[in-house]
N, C-alpha and C. Protein backbone atom coordinates (compact mmCIF):
# COMPACT_ATOMS: atom_id res chain seq x y z
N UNK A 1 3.45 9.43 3.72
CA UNK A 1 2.71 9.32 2.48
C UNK A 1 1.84 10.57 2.31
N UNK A 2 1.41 11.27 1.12
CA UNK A 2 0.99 12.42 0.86
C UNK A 2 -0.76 12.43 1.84
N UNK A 3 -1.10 10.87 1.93
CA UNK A 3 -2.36 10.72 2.06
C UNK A 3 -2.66 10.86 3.77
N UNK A 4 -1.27 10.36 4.17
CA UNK A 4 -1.24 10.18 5.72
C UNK A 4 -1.06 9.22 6.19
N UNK A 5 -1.02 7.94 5.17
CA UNK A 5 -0.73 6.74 5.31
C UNK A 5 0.15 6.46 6.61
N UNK A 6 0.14 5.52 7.46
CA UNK A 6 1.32 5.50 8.31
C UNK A 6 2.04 3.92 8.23
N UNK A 7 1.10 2.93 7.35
CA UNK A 7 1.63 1.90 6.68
C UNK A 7 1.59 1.44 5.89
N UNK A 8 1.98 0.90 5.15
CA UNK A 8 2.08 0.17 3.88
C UNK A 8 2.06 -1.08 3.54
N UNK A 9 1.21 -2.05 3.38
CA UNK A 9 1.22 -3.54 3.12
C UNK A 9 1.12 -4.15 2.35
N UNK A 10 1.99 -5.05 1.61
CA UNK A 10 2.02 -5.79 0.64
C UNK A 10 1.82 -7.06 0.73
N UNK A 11 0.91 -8.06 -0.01
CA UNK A 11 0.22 -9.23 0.37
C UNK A 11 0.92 -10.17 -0.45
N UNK A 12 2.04 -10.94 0.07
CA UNK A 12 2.34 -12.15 -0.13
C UNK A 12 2.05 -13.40 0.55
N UNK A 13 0.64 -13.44 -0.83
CA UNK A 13 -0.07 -15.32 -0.60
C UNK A 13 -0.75 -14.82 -1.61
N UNK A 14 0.00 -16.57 -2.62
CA UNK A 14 -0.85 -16.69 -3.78
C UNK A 14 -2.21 -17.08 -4.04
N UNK A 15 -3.10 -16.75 -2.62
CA UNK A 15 -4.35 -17.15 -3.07
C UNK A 15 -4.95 -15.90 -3.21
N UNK A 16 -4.14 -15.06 -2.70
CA UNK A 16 -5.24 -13.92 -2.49
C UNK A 16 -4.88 -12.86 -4.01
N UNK A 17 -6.62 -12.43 -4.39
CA UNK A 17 -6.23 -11.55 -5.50
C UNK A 17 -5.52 -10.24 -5.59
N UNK A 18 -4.91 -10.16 -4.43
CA UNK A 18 -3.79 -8.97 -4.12
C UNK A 18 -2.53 -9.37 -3.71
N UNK A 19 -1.87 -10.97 -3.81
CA UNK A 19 -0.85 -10.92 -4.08
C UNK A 19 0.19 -9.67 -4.81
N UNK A 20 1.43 -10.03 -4.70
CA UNK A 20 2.45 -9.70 -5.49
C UNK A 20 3.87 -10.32 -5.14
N UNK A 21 4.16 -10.01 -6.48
CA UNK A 21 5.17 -10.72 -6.51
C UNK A 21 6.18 -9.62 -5.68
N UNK A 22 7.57 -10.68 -4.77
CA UNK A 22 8.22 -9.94 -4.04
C UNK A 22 9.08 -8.88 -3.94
N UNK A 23 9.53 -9.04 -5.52
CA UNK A 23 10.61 -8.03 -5.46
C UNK A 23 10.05 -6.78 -6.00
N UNK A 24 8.55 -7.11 -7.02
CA UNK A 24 7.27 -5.80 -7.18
C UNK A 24 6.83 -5.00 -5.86
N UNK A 25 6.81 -6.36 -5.09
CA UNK A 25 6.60 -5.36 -3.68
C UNK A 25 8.09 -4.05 -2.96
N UNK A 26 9.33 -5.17 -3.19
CA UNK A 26 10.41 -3.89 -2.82
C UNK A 26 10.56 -2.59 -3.48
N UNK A 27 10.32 -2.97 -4.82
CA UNK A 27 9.91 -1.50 -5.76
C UNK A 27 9.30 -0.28 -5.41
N UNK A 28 8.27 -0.86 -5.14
CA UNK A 28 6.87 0.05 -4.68
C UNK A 28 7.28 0.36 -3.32
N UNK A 29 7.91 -0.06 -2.63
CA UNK A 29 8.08 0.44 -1.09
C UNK A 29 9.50 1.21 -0.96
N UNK A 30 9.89 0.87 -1.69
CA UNK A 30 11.27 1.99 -1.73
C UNK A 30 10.88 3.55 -1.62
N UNK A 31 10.24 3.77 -2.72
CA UNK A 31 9.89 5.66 -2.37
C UNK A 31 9.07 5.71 -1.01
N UNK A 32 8.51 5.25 -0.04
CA UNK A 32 8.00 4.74 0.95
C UNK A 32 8.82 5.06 2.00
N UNK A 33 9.74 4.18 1.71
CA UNK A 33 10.39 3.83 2.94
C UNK A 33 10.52 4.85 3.68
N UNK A 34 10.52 4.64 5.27
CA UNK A 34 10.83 6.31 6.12
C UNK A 34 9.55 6.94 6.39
N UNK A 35 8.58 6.99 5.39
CA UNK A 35 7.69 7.82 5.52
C UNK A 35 6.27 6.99 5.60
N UNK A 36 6.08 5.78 5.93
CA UNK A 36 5.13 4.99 5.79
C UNK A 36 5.75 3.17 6.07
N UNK A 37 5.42 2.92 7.38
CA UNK A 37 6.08 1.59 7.58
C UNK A 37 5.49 0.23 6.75
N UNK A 38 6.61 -0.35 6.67
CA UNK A 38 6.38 -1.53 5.13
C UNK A 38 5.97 -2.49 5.93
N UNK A 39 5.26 -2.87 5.52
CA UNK A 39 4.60 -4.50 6.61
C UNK A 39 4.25 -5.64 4.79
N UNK A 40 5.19 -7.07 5.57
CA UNK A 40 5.00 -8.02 4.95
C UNK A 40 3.71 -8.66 5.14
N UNK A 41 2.71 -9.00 4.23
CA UNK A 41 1.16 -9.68 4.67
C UNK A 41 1.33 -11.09 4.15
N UNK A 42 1.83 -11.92 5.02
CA UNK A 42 1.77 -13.44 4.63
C UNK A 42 0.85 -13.99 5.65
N UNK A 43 0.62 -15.34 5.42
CA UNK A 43 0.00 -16.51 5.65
C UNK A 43 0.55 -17.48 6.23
N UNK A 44 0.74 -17.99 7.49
CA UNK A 44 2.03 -19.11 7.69
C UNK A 44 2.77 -19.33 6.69
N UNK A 45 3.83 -18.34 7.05
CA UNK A 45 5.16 -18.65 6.01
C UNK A 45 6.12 -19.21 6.55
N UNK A 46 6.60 -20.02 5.83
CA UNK A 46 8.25 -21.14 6.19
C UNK A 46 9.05 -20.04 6.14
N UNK A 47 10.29 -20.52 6.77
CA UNK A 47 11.46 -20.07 7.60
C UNK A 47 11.86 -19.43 5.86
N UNK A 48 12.05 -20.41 4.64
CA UNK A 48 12.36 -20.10 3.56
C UNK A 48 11.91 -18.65 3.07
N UNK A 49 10.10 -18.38 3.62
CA UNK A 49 10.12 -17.50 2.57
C UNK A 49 10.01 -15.88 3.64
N UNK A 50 9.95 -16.36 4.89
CA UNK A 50 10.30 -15.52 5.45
C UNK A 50 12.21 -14.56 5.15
N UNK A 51 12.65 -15.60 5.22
CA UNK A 51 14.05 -15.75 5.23
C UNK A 51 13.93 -14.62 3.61
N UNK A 52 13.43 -14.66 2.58
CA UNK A 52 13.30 -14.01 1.09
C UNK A 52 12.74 -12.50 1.50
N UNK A 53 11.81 -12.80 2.36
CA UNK A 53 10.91 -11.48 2.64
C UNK A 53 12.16 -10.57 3.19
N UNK A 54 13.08 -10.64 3.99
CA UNK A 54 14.01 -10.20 4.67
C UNK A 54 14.61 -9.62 4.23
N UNK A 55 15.08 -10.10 3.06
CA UNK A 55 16.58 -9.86 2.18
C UNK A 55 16.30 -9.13 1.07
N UNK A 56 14.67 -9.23 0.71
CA UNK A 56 14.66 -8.75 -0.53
C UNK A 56 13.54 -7.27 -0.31
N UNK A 57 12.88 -7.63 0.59
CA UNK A 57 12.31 -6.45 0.94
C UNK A 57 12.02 -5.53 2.26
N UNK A 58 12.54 -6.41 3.43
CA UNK A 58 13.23 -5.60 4.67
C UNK A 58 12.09 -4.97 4.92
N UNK A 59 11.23 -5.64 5.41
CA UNK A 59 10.07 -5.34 6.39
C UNK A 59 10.19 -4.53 7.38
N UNK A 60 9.36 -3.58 7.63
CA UNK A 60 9.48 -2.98 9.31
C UNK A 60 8.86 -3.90 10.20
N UNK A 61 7.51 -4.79 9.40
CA UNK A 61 6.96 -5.81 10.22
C UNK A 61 6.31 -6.70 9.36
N UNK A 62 6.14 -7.88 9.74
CA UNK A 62 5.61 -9.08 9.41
C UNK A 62 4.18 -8.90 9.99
N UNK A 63 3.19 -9.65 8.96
CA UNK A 63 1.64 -9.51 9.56
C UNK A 63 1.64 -10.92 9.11
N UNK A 64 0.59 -11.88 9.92
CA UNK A 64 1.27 -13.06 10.19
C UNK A 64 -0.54 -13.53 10.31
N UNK A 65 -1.22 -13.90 9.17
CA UNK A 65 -2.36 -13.97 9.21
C UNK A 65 -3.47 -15.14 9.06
N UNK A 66 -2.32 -16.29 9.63
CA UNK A 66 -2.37 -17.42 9.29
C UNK A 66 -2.85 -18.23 10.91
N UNK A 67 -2.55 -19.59 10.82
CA UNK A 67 -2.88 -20.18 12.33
C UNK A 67 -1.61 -20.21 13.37
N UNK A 68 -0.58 -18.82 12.90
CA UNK A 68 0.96 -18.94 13.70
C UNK A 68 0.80 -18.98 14.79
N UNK A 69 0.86 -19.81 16.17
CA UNK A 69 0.58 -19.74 17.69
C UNK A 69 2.39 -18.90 17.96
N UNK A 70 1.59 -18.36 19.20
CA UNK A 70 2.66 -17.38 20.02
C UNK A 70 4.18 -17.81 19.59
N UNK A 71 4.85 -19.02 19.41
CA UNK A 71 6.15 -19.74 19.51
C UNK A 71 6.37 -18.82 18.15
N UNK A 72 5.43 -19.47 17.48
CA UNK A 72 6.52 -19.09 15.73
C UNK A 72 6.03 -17.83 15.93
N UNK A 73 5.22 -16.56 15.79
CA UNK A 73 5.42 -15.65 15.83
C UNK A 73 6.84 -15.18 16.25
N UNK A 74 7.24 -15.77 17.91
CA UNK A 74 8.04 -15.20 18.44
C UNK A 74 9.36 -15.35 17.26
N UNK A 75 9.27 -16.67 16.68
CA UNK A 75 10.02 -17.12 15.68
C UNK A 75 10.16 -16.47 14.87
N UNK A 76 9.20 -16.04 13.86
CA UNK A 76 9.12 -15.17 13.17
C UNK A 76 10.28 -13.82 12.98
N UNK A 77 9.98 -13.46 14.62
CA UNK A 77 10.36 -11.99 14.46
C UNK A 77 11.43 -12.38 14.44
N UNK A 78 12.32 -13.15 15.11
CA UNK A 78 13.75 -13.13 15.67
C UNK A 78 14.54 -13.42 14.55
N UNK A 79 13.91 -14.40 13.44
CA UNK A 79 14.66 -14.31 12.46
C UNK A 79 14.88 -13.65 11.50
N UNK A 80 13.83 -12.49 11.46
CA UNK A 80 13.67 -11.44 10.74
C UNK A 80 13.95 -10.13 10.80
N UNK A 81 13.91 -9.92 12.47
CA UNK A 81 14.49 -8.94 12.97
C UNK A 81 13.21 -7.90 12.69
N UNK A 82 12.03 -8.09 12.53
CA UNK A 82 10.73 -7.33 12.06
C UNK A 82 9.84 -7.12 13.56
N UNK A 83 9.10 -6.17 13.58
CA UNK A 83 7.78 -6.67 14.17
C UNK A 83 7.18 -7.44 13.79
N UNK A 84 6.22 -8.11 14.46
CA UNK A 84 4.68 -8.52 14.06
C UNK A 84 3.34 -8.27 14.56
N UNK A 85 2.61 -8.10 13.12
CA UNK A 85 1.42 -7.97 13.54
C UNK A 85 0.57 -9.15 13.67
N UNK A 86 0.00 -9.69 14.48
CA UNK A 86 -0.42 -11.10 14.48
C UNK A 86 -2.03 -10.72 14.24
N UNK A 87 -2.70 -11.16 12.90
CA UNK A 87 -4.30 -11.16 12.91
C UNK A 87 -4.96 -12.52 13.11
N UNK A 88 -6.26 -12.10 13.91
CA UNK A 88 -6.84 -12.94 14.54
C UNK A 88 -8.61 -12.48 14.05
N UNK A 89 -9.01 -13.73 13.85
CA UNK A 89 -10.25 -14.00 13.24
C UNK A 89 -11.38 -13.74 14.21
N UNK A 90 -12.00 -12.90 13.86
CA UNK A 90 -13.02 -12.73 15.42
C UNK A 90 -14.42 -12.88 15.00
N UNK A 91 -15.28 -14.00 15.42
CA UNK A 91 -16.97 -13.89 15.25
C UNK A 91 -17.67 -14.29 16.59
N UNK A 92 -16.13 -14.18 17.69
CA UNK A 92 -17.06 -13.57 19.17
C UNK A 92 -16.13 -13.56 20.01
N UNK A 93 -16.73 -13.15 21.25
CA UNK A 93 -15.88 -12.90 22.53
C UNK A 93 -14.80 -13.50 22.83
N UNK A 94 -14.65 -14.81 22.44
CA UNK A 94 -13.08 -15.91 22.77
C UNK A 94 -12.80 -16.08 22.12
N UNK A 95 -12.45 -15.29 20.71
CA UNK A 95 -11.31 -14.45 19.56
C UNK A 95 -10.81 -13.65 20.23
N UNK A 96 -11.17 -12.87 20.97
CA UNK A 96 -10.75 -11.92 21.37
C UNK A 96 -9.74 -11.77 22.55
N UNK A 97 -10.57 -12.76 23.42
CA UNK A 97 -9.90 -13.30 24.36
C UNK A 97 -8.44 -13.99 24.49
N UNK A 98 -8.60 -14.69 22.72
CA UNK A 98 -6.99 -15.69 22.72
C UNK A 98 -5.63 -14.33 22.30
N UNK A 99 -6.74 -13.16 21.80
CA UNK A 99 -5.42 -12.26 21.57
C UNK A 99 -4.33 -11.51 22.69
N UNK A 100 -4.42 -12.35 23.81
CA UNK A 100 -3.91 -12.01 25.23
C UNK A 100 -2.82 -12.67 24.65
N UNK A 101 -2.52 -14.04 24.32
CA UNK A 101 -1.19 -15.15 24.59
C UNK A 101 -0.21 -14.36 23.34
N UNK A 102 -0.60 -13.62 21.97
CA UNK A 102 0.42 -12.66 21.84
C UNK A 102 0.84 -11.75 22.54
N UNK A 103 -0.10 -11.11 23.34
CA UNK A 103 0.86 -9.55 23.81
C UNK A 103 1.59 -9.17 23.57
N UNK A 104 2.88 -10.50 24.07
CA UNK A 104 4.08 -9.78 24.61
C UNK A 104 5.13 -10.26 23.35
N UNK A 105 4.25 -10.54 22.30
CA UNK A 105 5.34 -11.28 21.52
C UNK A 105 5.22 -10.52 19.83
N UNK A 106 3.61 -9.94 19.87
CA UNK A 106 3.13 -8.88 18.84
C UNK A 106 3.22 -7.62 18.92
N UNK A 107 4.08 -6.66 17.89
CA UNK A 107 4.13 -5.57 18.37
C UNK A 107 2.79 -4.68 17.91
N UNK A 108 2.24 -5.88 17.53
CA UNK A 108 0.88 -5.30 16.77
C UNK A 108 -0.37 -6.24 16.70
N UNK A 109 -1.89 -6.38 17.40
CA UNK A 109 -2.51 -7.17 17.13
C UNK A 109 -3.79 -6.40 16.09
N UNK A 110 -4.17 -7.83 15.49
CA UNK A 110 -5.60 -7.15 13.94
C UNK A 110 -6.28 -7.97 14.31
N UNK A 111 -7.46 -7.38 14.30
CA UNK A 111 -8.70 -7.81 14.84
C UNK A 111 -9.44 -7.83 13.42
N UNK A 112 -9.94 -8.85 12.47
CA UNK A 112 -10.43 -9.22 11.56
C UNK A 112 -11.43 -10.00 11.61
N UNK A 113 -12.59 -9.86 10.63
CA UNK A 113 -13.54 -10.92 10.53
C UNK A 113 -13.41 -12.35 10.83
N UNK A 114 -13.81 -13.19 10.84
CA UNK A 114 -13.10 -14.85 11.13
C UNK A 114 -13.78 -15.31 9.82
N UNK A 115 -13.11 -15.68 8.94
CA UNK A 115 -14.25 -15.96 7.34
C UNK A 115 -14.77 -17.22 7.61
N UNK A 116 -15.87 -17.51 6.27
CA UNK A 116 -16.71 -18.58 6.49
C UNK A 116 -15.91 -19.87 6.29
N UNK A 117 -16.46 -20.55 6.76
CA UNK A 117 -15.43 -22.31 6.62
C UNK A 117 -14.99 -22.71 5.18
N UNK A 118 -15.93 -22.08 4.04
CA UNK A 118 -15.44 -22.55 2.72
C UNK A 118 -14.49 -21.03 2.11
N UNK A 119 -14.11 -20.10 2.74
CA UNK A 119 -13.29 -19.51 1.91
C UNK A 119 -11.77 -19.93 1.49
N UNK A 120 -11.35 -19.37 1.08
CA UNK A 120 -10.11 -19.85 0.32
C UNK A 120 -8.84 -18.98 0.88
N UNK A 121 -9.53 -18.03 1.84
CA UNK A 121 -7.92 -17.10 2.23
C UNK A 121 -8.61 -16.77 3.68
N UNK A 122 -7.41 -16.51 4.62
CA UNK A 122 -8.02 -16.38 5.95
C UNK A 122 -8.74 -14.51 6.09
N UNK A 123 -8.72 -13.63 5.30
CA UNK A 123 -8.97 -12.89 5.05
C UNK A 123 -9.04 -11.85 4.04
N UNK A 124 -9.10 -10.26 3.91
CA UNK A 124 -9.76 -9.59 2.87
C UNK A 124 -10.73 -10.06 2.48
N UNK A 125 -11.49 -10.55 2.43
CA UNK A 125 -13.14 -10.42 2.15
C UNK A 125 -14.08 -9.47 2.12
N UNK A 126 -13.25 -8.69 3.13
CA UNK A 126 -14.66 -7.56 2.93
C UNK A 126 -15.66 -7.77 3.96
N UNK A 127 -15.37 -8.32 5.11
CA UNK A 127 -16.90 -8.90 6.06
C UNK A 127 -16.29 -7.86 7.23
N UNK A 128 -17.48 -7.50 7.89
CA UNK A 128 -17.01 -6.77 9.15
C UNK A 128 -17.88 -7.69 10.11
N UNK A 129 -17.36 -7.55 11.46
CA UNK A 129 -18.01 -8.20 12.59
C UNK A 129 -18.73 -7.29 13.59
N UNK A 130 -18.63 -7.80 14.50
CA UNK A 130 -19.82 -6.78 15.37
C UNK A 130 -18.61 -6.26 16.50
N UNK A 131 -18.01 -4.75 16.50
CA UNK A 131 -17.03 -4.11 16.56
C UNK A 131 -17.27 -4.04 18.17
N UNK A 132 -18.39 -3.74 18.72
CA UNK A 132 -18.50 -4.00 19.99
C UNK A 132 -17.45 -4.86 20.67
N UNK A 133 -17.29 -6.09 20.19
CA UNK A 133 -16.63 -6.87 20.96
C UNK A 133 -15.79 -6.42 21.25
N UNK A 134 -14.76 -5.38 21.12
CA UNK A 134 -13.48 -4.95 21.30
C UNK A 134 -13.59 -3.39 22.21
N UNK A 135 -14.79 -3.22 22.56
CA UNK A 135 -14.74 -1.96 23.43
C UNK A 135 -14.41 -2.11 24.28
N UNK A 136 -13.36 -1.27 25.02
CA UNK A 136 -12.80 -1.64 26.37
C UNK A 136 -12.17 -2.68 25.92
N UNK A 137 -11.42 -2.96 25.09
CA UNK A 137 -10.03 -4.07 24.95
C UNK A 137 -8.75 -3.10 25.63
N UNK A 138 -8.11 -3.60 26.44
CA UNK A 138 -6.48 -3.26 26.88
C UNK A 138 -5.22 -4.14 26.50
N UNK A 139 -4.82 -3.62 25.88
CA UNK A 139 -3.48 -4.52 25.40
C UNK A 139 -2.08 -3.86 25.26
N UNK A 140 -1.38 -4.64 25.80
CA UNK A 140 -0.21 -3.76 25.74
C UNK A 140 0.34 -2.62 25.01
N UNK A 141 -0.23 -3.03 23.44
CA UNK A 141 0.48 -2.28 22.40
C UNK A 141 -0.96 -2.17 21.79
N UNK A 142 -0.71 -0.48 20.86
CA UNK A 142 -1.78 -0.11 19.88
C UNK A 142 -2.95 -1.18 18.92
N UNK A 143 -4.04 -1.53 18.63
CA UNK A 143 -3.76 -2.41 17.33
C UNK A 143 -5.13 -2.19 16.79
N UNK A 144 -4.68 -3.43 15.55
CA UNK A 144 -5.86 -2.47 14.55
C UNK A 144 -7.27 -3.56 14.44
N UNK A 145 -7.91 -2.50 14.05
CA UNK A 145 -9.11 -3.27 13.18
C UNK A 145 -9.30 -3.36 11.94
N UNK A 146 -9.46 -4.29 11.27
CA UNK A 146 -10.13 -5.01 10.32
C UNK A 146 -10.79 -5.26 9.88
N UNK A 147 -11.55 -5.50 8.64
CA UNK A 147 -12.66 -6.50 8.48
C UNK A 147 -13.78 -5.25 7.33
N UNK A 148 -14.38 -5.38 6.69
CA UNK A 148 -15.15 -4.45 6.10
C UNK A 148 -15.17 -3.30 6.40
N UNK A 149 -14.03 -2.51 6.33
CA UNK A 149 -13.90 -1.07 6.84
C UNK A 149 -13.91 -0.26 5.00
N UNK A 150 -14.34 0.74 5.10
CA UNK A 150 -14.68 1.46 4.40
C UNK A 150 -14.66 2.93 4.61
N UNK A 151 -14.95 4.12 3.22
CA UNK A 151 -14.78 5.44 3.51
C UNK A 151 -16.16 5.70 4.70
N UNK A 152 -17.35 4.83 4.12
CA UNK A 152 -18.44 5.21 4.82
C UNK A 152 -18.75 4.74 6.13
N UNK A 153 -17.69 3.58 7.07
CA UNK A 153 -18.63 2.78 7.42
C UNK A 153 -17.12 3.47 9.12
N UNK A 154 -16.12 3.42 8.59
CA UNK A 154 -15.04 3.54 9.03
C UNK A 154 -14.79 4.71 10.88
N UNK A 155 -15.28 5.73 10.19
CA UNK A 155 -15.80 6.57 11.66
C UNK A 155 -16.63 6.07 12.76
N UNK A 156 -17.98 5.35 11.89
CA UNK A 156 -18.35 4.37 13.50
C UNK A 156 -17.89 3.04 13.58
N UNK A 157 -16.95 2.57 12.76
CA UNK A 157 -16.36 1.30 13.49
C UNK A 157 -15.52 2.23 14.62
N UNK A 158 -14.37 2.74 14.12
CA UNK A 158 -13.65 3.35 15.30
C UNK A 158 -14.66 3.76 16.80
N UNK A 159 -15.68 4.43 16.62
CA UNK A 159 -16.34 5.18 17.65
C UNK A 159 -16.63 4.05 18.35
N UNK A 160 -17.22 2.91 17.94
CA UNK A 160 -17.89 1.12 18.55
C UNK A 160 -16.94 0.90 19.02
N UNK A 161 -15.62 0.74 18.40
CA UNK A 161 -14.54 -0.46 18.73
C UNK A 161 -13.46 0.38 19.59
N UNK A 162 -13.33 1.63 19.63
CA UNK A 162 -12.35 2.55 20.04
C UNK A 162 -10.67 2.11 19.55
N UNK A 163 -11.09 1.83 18.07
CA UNK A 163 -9.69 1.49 17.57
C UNK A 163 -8.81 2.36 17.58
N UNK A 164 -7.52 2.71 17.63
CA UNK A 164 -6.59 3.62 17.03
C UNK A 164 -6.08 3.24 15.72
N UNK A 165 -5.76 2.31 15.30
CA UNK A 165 -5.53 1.72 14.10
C UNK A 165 -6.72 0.96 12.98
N UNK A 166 -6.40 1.46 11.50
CA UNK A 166 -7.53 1.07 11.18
C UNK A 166 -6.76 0.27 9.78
N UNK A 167 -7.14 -0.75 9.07
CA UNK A 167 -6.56 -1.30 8.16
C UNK A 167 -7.49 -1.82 7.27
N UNK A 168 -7.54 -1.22 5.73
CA UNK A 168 -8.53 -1.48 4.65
C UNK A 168 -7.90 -2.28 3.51
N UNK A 169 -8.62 -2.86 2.73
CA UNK A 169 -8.26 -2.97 1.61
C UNK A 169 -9.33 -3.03 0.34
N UNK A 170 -10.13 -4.36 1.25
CA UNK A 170 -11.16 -4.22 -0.18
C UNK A 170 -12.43 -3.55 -0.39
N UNK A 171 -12.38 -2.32 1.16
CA UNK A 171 -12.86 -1.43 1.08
C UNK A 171 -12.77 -0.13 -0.24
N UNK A 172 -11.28 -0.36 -0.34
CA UNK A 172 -10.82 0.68 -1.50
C UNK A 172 -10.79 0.45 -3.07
N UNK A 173 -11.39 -0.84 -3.07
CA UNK A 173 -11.42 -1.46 -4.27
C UNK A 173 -12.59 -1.09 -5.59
N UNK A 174 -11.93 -0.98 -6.53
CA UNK A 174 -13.45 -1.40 -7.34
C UNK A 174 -13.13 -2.82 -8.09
N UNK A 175 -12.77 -3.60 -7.98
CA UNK A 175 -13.24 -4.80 -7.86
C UNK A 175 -11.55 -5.82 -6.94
N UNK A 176 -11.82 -6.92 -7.47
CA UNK A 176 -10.90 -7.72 -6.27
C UNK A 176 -9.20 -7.29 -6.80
N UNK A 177 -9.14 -6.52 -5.53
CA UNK A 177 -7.41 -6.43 -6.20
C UNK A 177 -7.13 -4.83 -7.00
N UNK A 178 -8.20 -4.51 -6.80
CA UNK A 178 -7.51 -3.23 -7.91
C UNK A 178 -8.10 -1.73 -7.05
N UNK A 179 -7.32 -1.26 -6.71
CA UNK A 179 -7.31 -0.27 -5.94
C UNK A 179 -7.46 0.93 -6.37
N UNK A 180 -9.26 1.58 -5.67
CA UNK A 180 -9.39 3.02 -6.60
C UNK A 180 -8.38 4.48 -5.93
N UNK A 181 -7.59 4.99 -6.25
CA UNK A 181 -7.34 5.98 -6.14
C UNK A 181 -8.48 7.60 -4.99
N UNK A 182 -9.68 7.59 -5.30
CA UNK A 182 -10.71 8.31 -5.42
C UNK A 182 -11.11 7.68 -3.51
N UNK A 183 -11.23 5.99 -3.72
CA UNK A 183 -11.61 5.60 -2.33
C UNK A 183 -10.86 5.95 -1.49
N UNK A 184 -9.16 5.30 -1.41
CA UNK A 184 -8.41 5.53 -0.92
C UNK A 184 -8.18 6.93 -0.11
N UNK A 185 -8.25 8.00 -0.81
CA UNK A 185 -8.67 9.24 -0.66
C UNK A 185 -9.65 9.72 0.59
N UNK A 186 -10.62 9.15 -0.02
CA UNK A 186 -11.90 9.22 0.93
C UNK A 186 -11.85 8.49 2.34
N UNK A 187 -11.21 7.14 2.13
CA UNK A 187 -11.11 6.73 3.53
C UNK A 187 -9.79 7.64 4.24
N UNK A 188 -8.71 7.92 3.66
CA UNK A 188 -7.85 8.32 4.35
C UNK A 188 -8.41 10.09 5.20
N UNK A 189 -9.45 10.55 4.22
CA UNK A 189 -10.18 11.57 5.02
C UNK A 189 -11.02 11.42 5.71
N UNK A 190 -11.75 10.23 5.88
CA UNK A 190 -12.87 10.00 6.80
C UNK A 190 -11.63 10.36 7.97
N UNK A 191 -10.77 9.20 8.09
CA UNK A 191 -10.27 8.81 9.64
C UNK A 191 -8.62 10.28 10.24
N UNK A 192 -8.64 11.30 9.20
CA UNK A 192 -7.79 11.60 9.49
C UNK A 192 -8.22 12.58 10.53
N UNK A 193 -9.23 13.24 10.41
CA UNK A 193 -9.74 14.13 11.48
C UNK A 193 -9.71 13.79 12.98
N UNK A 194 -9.60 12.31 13.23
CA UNK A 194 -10.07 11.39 14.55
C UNK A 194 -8.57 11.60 15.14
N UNK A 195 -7.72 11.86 14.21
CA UNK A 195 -6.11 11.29 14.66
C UNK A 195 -5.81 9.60 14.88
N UNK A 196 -6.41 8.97 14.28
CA UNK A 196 -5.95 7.64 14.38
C UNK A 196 -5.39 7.37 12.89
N UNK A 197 -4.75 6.10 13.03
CA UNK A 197 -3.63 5.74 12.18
C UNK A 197 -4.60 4.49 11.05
N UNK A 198 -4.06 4.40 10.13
CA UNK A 198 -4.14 3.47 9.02
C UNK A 198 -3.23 3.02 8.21
């Protein structure tokens, strides 16, 4: 991607105000493809709509951001033939802790806010947590952080959390769902100097 992008995610779940519809999402990832990996962003999805995600837009990976335990992940992938990124809700130390029983089954773990009991989507909100918790995390494979990341805020989450991967959204927003050009920009220059990925 011109920006440096190294993924690309499209959010299928109709609660969230960044849905899209699926085959809007294959559109948009076509000039993509190759140069920025396509990751599906669902919510415990059935075999059905996984099975759609597949065929119609051929994921490099599934992000799986729902209550999927290790089995269906593993499920997940096999029928999809995708990675996954499995995100996990963190507002302390034994969030962190349960992201061991993926390891070996995520080719990717996200470390995200854990939202409040009355929200309506298990994430994008916009909340960051206390990044500490993840210093000195070892895990098999690379993974990212989450959670209120921003152009401004983004360099010392990484420096706290020693992320290599960093993943925004409604950081880049000017309002829910609509993505400024100008932010985007800005975050992709905060973190490109560090050499870590987004």
């Amino acid at each position: 991607m011109s920006g440096g992008a190294a993924y690309l995610g499209f959010m299928l779940f109709p609660a969230s105000p960044r849905n899209i519809d699926l085959e809007d999402a294959a559109h948009l990832a076509a000039p993509a493809r190759g140069r920025a990996r396509i990751v599906a962003v669902t919510v415990d999805p059935d075999d059905e709509l996984v099975d759609r995600i597949t065929r119609v837009l051929a994921p490099d990976l599934i992000q799986l951001h729902g209550a999927e335990p290790p089995a269906r992940a593993r499920e997940v992938a096999q029928r999809s033939g995708a990675g996954i990124i499995k995100a996990v809700g963190v507002a302390g130390a034994d969030d962190i802790a349960a992201a061991y029983a993926y390891d070996t089954v995520a080719e990717h773990m996200m470390f995200d806010a854990r939202p409040p009991a009355q929200a309506d989507r298990p994430g994008g909100l916009g909340q960051a947590f206390d990044w500490s918790l993840l210093a000195g995390l070892r895990l098999a494979r690379p993974w990212f952080l989450a959670g209120g990341l921003n152009p401004w805020n983004v360099a010392e989450a990484v420096g706290v959390s020693g992320a290599r991967l960093v993943d925004v959204s409604s950081g880049v927003e000017r309002g829910a769902g609509l993505k400024d050009p100008a932010l985007i920009s800005a975050f992709l220059s905060a973190v490109a100097h560090d050499g870590y990925q987004r």
